[in-house]
Every structure is written in structure tokens, then in C-alpha cells.
Protein backbone atom coordinates (compact mmCIF):
# COMPACT_ATOMS: atom_id res chain seq x y z
CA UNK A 1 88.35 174.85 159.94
CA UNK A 2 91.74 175.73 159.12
CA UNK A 3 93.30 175.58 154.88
CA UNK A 4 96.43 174.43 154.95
CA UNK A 5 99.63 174.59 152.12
CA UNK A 6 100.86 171.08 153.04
CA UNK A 7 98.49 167.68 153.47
CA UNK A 8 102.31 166.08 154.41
CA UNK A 9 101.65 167.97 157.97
CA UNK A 10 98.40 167.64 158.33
CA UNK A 11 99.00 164.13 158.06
CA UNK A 12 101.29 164.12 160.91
CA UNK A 13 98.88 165.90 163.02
CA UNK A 14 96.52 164.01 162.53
CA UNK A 15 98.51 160.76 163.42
CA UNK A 16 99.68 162.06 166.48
CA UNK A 17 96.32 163.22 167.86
CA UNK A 18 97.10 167.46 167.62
CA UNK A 19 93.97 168.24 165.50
CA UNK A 20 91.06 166.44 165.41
CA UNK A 21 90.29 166.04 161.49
CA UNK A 22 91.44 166.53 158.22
CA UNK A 23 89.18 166.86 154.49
CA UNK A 24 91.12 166.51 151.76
CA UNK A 25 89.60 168.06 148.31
CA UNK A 26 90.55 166.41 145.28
CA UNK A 27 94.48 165.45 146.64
CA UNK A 28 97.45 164.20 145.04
CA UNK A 29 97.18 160.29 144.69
CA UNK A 30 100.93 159.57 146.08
CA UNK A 31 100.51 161.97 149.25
CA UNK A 32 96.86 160.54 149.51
CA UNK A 33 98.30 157.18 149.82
CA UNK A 34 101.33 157.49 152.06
CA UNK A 35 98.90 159.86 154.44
CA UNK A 36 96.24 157.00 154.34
CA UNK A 37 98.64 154.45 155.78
CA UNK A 38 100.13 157.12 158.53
CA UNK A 39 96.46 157.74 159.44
CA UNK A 40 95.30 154.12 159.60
CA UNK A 41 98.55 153.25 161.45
CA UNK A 42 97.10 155.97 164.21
CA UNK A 43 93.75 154.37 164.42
CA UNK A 44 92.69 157.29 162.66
CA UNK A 45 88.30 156.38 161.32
CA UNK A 46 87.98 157.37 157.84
CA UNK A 47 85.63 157.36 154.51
CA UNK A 48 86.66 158.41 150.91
CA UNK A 49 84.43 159.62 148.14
CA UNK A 50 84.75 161.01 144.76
CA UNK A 51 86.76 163.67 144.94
CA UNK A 52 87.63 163.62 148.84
CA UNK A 53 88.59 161.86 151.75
CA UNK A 54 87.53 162.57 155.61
CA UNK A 55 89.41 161.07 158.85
CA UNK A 56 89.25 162.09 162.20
CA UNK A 57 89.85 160.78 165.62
CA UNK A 58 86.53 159.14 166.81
CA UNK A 59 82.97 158.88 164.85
CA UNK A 60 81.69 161.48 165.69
CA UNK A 61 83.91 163.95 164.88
CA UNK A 62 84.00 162.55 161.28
CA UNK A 63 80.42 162.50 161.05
CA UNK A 64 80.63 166.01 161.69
CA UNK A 65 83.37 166.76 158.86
CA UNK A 66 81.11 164.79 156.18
CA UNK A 67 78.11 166.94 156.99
CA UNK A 68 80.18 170.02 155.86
CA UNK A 69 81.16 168.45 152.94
CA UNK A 70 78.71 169.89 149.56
CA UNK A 71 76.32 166.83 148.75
CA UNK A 72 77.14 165.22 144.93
CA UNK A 73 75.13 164.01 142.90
């Protein structure tokens, strides 16, 4: 797991397959947006909750990320 300074990027990795997920904690709703449609664009699997959104290239590698995640309740 790897914090980053810029969602824009890890967005674009994403997309193009050079990491394998991305959690976002509580993120900005105009970048959330514009890096929803880049990662649905790539085929990119995804779920949202409150407070965070999970995507990833295949299933089970976002199954994975949301069993990190701290349970809400």
C-alpha cells in the first residue's frame, strides 16, 4: 500500500493497468467524478461507500482492498 499526494495520477494508473488498486478516503467530489469515469472507461470493478471508494483491476483484488478498509457502523 502506497499514500499518494495526487488521486489525478493514481487515476491514470489505474486506467492504464500500472497498479492494481486504488482506496480513496473521503476525496474531493470533482476529482472523484472525473477519476470514476477514467476508471470505468478502463473496465476498472469498483464499489463506493460512505466516505470511500475502492476499484481495482479484477474481483478479487478489490475484495482484497475492502477487507482493509475499517468496518462502519
Amino acid at each position: 500500500m502506497l499514500e499518494t499526494w495526487s488521486p489525478c495520477v493514481d487515476w491514470g494508473l489505474l486506467a492504464r493497468g500500472s497498479i492494481a488498486g486504488v482506496v480513496c478516503a473521503y476525496p474531493d467530489p470533482f476529482e472523484q467524478e472525473a477519476g470514476e469515469l477514467l476508471a470505468a472507461e478502463a473496465g476498472v470493478v469498483s464499489t463506493a461507500g460512505d466516505g470511500y471508494y475502492a476499484g481495482a483491476v479484477d474481483e478479487e483484488t478489490l475484495a482484497a482492498l475492502i477487507e482493509t478498509l475499517p468496518a462502519t457502523e
